[in-house]
PDB file of N, CA and C in Angstrom:
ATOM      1  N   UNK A   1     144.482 126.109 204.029  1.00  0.00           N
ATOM      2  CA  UNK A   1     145.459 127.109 203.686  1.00  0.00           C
ATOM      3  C   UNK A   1     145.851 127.000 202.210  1.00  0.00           C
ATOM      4  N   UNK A   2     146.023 125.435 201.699  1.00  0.00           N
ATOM      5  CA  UNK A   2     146.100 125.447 200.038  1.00  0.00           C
ATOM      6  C   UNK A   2     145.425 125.953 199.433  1.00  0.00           C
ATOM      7  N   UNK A   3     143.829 126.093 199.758  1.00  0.00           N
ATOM      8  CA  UNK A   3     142.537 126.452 198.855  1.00  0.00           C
ATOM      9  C   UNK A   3     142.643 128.142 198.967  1.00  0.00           C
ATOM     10  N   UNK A   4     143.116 128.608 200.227  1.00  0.00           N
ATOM     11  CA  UNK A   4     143.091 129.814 200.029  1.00  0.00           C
ATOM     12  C   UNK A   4     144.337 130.544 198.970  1.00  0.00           C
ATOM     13  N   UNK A   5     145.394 129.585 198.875  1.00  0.00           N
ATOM     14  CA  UNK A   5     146.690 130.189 198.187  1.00  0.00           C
ATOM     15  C   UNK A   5     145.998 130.148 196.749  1.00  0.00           C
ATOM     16  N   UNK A   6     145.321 129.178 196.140  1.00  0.00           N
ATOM     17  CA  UNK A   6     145.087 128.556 194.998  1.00  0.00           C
ATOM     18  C   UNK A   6     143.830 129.995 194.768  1.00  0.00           C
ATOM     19  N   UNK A   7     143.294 130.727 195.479  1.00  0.00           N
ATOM     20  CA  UNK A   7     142.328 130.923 195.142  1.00  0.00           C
ATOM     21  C   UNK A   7     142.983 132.123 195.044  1.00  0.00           C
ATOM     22  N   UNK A   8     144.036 132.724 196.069  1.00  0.00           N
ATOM     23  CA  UNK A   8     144.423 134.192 195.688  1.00  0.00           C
ATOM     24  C   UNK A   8     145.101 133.930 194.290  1.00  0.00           C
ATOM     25  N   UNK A   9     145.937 133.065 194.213  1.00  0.00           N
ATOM     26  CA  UNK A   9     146.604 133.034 192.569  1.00  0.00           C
ATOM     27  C   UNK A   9     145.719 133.281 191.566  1.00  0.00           C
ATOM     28  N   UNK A  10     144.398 132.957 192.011  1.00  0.00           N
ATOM     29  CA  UNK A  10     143.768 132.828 190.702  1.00  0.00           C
ATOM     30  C   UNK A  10     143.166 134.170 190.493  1.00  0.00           C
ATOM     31  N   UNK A  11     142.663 134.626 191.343  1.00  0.00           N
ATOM     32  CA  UNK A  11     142.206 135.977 191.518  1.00  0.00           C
ATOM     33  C   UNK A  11     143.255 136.884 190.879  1.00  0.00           C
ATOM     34  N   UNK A  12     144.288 136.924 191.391  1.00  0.00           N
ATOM     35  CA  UNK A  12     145.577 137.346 190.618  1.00  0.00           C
ATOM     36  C   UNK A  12     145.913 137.700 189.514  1.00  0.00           C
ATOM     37  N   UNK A  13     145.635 136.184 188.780  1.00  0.00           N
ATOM     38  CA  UNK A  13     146.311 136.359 187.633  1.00  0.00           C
ATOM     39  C   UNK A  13     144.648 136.820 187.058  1.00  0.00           C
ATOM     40  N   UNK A  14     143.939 136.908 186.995  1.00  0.00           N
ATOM     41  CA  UNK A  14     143.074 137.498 186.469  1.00  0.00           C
ATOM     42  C   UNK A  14     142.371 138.957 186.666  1.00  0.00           C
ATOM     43  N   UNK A  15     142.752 139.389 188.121  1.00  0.00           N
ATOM     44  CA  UNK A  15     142.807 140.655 187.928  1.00  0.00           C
ATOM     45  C   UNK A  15     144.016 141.386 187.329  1.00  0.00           C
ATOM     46  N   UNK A  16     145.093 141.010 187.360  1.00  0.00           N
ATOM     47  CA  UNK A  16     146.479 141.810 186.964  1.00  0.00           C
ATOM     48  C   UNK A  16     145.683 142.356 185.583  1.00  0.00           C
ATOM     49  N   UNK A  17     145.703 141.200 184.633  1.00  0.00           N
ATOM     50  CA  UNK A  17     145.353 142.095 183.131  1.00  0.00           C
ATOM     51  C   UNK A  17     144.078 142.711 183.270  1.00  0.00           C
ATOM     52  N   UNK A  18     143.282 143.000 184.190  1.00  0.00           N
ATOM     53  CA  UNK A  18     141.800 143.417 183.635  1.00  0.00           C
ATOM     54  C   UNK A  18     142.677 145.144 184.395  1.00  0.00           C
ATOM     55  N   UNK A  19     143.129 144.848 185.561  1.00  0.00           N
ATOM     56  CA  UNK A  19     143.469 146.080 185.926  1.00  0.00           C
ATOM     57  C   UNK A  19     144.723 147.111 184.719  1.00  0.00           C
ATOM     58  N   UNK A  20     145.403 146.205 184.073  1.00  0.00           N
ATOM     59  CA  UNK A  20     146.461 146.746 182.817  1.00  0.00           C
ATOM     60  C   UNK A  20     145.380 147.273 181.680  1.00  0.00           C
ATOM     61  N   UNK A  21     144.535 146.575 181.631  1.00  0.00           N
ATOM     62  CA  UNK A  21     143.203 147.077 180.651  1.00  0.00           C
ATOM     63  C   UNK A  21     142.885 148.371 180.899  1.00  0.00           C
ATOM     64  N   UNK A  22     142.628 148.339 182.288  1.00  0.00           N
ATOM     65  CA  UNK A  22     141.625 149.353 182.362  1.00  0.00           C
ATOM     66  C   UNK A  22     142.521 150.846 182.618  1.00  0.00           C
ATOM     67  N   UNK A  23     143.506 150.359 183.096  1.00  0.00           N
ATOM     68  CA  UNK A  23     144.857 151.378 182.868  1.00  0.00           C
ATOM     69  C   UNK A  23     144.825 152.311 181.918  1.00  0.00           C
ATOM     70  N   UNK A  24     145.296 151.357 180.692  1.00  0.00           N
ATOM     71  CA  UNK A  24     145.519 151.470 179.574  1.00  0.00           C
ATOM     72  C   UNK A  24     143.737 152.184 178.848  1.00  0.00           C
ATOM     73  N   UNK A  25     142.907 152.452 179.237  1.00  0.00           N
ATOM     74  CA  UNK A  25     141.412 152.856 178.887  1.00  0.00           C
ATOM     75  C   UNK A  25     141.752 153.991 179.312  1.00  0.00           C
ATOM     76  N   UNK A  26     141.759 154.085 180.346  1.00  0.00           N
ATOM     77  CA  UNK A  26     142.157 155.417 181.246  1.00  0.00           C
ATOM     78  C   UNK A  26     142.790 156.500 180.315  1.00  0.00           C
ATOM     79  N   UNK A  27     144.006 155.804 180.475  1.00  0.00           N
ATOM     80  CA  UNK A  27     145.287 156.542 179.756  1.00  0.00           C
ATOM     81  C   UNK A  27     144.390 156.859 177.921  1.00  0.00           C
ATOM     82  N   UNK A  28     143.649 156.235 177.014  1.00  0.00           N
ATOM     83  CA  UNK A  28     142.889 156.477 176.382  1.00  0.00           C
ATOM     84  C   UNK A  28     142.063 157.842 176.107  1.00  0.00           C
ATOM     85  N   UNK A  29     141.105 157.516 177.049  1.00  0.00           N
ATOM     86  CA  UNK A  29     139.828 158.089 177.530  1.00  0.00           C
ATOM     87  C   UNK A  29     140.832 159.525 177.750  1.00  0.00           C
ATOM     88  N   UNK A  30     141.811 159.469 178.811  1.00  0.00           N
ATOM     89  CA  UNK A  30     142.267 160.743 178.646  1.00  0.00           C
ATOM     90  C   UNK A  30     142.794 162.234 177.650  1.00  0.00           C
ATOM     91  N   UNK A  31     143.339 161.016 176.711  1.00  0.00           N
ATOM     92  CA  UNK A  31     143.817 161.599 175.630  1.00  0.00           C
ATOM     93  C   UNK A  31     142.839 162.262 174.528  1.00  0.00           C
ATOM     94  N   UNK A  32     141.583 161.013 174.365  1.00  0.00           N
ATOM     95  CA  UNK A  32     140.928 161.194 173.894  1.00  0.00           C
ATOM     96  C   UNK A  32     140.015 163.204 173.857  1.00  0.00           C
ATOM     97  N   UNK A  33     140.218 162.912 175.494  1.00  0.00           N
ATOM     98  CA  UNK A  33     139.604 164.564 175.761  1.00  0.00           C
ATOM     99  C   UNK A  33     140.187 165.286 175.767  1.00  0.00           C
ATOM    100  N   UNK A  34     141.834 165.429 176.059  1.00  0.00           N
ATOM    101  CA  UNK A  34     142.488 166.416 175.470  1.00  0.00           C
ATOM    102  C   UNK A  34     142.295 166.740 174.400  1.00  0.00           C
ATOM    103  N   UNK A  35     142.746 166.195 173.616  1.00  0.00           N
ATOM    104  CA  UNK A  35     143.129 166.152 172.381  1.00  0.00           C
ATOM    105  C   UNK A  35     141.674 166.955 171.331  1.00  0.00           C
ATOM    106  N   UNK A  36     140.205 166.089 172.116  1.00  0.00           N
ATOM    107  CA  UNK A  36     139.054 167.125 171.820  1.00  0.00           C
ATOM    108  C   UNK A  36     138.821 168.753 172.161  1.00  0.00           C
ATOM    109  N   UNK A  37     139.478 168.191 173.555  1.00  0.00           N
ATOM    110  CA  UNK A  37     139.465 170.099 173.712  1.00  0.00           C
ATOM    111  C   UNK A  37     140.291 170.694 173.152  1.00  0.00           C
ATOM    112  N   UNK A  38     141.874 170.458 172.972  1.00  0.00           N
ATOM    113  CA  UNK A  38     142.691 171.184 172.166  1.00  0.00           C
ATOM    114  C   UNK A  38     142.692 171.606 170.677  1.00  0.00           C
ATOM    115  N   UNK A  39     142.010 170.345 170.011  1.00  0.00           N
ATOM    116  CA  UNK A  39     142.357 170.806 168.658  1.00  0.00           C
ATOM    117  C   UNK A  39     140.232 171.545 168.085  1.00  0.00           C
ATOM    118  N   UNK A  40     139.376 170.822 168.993  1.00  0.00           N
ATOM    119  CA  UNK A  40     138.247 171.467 168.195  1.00  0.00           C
ATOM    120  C   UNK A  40     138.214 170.710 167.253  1.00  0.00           C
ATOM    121  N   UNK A  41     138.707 169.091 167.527  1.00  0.00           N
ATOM    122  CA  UNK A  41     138.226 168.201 166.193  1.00  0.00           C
ATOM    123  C   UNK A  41     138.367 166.623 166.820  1.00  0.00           C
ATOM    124  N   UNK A  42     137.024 165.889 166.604  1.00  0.00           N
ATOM    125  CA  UNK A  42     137.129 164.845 166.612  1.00  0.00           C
ATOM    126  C   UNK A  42     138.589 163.904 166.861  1.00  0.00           C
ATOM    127  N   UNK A  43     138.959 163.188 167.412  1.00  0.00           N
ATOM    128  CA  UNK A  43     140.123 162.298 167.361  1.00  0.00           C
ATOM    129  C   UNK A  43     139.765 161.794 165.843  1.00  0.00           C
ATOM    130  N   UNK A  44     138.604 161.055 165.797  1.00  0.00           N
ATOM    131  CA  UNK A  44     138.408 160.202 164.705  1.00  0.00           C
ATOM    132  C   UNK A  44     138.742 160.685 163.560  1.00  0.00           C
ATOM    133  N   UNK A  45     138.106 162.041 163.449  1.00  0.00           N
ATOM    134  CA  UNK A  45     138.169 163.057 162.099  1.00  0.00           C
ATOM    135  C   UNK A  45     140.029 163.231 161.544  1.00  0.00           C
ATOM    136  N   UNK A  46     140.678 163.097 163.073  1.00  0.00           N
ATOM    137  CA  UNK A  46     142.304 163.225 162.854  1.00  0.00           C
ATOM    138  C   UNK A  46     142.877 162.298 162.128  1.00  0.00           C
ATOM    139  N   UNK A  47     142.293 160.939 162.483  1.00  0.00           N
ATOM    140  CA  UNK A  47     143.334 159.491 162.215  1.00  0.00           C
ATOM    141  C   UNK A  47     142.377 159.205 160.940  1.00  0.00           C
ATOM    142  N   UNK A  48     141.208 159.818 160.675  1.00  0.00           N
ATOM    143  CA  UNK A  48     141.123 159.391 158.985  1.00  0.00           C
ATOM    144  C   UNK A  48     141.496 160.243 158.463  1.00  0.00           C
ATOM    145  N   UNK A  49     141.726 161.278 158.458  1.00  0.00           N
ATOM    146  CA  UNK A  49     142.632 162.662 157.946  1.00  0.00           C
ATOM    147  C   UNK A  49     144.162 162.086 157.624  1.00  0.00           C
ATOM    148  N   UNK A  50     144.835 161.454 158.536  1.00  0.00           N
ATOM    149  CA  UNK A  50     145.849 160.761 158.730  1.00  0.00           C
ATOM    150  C   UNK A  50     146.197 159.806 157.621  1.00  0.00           C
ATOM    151  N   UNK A  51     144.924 158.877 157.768  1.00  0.00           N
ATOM    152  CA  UNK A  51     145.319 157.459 157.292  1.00  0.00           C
ATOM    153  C   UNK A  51     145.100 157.753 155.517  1.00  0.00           C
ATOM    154  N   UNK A  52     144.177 158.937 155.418  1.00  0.00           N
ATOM    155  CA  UNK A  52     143.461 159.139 153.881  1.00  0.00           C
ATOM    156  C   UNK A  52     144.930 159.621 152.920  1.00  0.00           C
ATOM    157  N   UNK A  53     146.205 160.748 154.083  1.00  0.00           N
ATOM    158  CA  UNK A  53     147.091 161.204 153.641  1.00  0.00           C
ATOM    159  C   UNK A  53     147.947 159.969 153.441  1.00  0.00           C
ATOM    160  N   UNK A  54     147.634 158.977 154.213  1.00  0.00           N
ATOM    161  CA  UNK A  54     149.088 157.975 153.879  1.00  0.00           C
ATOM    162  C   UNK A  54     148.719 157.081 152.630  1.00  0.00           C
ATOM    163  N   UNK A  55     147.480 156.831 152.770  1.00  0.00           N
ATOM    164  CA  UNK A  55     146.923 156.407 151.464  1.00  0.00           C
ATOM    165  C   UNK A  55     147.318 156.565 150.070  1.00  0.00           C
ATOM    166  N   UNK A  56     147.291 158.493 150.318  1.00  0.00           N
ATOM    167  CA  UNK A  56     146.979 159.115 148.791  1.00  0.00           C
ATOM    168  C   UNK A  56     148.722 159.174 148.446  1.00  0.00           C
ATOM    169  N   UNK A  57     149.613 159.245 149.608  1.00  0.00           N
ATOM    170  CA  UNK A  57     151.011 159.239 148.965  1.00  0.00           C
ATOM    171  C   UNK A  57     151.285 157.400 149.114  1.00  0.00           C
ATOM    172  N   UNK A  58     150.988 156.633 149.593  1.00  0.00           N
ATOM    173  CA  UNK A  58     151.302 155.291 148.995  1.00  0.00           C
ATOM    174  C   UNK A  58     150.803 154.886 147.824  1.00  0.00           C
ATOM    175  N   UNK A  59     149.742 155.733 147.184  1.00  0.00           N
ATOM    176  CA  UNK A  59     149.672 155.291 145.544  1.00  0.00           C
ATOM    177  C   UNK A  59     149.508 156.276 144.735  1.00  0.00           C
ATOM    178  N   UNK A  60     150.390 157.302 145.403  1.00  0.00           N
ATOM    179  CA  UNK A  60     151.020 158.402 144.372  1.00  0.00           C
ATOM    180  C   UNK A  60     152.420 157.807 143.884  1.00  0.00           C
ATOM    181  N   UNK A  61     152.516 158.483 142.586  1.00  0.00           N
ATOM    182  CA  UNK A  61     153.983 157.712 141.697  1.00  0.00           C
ATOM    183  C   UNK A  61     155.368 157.582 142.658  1.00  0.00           C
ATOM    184  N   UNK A  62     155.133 158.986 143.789  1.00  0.00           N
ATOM    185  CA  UNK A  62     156.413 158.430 144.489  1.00  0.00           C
ATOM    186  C   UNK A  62     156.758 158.079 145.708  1.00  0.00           C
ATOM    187  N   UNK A  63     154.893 157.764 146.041  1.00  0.00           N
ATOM    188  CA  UNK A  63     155.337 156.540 147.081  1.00  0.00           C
ATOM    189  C   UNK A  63     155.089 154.718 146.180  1.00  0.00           C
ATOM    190  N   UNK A  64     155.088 154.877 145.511  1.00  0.00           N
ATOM    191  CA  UNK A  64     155.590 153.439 144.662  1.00  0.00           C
ATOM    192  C   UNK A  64     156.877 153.282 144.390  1.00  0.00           C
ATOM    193  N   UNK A  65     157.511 154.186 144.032  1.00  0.00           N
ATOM    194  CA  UNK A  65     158.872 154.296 143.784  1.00  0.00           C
ATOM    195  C   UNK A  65     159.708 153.746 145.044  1.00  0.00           C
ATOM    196  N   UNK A  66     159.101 154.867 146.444  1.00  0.00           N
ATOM    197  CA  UNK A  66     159.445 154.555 147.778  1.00  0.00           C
ATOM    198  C   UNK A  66     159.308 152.902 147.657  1.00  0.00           C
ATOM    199  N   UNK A  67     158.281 152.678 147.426  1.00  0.00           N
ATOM    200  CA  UNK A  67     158.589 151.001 148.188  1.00  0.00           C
ATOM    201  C   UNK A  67     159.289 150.468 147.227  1.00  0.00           C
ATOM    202  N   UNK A  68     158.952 150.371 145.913  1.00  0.00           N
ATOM    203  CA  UNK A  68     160.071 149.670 144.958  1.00  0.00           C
ATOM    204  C   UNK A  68     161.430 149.617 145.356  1.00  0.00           C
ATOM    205  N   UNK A  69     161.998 150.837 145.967  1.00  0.00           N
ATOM    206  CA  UNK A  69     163.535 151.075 146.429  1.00  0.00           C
ATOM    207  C   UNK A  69     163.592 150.190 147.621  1.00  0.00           C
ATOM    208  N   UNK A  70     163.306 150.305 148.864  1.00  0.00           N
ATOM    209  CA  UNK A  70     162.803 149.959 149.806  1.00  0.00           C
ATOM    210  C   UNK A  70     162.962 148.269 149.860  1.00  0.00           C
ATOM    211  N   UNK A  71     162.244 147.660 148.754  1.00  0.00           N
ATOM    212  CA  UNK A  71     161.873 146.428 148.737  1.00  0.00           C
ATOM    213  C   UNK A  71     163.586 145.601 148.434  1.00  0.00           C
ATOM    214  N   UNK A  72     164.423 146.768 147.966  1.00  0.00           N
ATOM    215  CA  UNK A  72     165.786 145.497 148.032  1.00  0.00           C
ATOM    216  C   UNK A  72     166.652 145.450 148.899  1.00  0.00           C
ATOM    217  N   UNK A  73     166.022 146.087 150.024  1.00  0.00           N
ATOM    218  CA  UNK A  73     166.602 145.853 151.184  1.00  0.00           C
ATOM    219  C   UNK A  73     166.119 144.854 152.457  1.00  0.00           C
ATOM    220  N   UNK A  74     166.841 144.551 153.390  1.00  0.00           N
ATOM    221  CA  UNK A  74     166.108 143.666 154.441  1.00  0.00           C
ATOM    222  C   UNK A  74     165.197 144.351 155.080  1.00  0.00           C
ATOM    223  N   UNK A  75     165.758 145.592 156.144  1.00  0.00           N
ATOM    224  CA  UNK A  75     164.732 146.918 156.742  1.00  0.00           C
ATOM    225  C   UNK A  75     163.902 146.830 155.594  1.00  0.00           C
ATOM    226  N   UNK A  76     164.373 147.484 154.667  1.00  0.00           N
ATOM    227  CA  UNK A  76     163.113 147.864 153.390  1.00  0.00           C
ATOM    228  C   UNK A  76     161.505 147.032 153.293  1.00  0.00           C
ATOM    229  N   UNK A  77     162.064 145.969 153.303  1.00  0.00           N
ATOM    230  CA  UNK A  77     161.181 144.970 152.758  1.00  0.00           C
ATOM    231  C   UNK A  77     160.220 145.102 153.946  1.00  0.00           C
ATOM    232  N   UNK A  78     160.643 144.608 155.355  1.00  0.00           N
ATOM    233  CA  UNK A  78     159.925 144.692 156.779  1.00  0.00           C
ATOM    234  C   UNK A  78     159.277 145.731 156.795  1.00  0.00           C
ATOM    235  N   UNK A  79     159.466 146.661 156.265  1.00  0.00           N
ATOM    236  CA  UNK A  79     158.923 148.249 156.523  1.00  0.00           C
ATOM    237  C   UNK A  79     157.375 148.378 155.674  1.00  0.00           C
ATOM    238  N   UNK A  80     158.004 147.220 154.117  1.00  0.00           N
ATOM    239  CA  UNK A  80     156.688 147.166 153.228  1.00  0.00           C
ATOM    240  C   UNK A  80     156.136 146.124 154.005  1.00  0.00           C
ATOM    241  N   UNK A  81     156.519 145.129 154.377  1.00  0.00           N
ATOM    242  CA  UNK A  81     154.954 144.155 154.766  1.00  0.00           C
ATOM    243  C   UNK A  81     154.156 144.849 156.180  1.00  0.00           C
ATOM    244  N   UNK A  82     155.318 145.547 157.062  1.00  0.00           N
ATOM    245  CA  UNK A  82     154.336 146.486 157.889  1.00  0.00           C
ATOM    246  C   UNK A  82     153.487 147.222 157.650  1.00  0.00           C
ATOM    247  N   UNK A  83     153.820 148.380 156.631  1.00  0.00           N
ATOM    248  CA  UNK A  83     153.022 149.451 155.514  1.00  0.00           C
ATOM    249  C   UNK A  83     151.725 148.364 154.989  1.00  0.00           C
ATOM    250  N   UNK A  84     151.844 147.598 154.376  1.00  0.00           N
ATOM    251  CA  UNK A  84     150.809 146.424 154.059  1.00  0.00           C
ATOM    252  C   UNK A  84     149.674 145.747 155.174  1.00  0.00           C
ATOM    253  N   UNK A  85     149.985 145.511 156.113  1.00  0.00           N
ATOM    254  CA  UNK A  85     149.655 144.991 157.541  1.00  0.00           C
ATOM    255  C   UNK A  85     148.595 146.201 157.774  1.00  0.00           C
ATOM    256  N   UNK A  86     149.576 147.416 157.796  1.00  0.00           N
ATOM    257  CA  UNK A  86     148.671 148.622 158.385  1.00  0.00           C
ATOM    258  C   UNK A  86     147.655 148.811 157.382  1.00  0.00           C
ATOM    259  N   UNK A  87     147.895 148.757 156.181  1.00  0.00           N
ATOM    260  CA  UNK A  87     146.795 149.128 155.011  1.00  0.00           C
ATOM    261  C   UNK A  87     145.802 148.096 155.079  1.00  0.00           C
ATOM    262  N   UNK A  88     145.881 147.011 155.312  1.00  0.00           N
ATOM    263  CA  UNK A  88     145.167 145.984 155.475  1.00  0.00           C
ATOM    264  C   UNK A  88     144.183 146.037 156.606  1.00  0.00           C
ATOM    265  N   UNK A  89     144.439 146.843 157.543  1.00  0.00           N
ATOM    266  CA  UNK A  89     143.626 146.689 159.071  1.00  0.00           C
ATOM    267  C   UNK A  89     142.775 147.972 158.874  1.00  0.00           C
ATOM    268  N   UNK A  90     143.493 148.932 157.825  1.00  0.00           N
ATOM    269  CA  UNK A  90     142.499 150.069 158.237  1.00  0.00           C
ATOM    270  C   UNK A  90     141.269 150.030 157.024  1.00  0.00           C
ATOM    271  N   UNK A  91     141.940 149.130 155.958  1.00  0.00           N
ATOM    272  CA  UNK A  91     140.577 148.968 155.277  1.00  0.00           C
ATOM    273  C   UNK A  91     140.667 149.812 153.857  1.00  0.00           C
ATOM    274  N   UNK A  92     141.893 149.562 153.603  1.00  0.00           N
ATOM    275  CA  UNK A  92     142.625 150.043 152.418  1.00  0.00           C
ATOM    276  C   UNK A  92     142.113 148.902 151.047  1.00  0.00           C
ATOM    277  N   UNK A  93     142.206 147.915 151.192  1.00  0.00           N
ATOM    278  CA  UNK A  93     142.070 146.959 149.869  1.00  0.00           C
ATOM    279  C   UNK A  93     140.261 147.262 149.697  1.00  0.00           C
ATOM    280  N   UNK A  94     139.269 147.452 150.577  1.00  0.00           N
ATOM    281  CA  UNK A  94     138.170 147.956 151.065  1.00  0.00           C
ATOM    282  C   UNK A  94     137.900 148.863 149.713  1.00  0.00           C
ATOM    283  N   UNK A  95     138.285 149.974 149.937  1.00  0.00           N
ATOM    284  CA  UNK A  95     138.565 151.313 149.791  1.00  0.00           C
ATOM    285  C   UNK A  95     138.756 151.656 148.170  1.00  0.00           C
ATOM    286  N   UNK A  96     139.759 150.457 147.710  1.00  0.00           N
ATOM    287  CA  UNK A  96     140.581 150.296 146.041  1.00  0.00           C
ATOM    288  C   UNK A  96     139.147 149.296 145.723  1.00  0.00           C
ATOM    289  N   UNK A  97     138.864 148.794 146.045  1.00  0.00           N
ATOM    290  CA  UNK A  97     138.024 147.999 145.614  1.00  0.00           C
ATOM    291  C   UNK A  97     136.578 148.934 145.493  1.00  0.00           C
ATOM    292  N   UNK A  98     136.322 149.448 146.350  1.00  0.00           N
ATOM    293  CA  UNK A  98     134.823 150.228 145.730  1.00  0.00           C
ATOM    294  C   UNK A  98     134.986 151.476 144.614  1.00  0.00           C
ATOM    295  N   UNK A  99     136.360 151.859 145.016  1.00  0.00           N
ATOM    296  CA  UNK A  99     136.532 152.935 144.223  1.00  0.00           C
ATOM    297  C   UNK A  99     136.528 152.320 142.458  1.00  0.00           C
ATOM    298  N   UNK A 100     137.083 151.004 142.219  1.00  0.00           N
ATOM    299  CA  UNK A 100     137.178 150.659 140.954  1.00  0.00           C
ATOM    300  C   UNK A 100     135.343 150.255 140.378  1.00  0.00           C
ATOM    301  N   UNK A 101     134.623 149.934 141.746  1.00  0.00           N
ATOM    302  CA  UNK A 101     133.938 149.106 141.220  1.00  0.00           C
ATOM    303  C   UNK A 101     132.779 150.532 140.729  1.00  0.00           C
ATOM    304  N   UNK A 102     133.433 152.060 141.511  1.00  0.00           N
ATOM    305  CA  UNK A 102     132.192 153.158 141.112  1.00  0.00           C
ATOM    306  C   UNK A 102     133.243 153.438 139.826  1.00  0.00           C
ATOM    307  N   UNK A 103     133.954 153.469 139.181  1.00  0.00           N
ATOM    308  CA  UNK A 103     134.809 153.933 138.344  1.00  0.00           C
ATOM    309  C   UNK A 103     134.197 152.793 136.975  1.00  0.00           C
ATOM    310  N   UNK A 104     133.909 151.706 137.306  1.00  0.00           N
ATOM    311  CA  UNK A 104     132.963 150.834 136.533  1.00  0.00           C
ATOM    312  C   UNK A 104     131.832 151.372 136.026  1.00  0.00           C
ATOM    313  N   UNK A 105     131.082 151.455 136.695  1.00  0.00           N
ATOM    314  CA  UNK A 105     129.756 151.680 136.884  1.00  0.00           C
ATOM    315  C   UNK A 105     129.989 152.892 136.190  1.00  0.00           C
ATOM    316  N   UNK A 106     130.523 153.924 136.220  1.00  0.00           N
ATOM    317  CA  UNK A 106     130.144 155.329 135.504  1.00  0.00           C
ATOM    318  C   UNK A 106     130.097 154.947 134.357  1.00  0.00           C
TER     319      UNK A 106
END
């Protein structure tokens, strides 16, 4: 009777997250096709559309300003190392970096 308790626990705890996974895919996958049928555009095409706009105003003159202000506050500051975090994952330092290195080269 122990081996069987020991064995449902284990089963357990290892299906719980595969089933929250696959939930969470679901819930994905769904959106994903809305969102194709509604707009007539790639998801992907959206969130680099997205990320290219947050880009071009974080190193336009007044989103520098924005964070300069920003930065003498407590919120402020959290808000820039998040803004940073996010630029960092999507491949922003990436991005400054080839652009200088074709801006070389010409």
């Amino acid at each position: 009777m122990l081996e069987s308790l020991v064995t449902a626990v284990s089963v357990g705890a290892i299906a719980t997250p595969v089933a929250a996974a696959a939930q969470g895919l679901g819930t994905a996958a769904i959106a994903y096709i809305l969102i194709d049928a509604l707009t007539d555009q790639d998801i992907f095409e959206i969130i680099a559309g997205w990320r290219d706009d947050y880009r071009a105003h974080q190193e336009s003159p007044e989103g520098r300003a924005e964070h300069e202000e920003r930065a003498h506050s407590l919120f402020g500051g959290i808000r820039n190392v998040f803004n940073t975090i996010i630029d960092a994952l999507t491949g922003g330092p990436i991005d400054r970096f080839q652009r200088r290195q074709e801006e070389e080269n010409i």
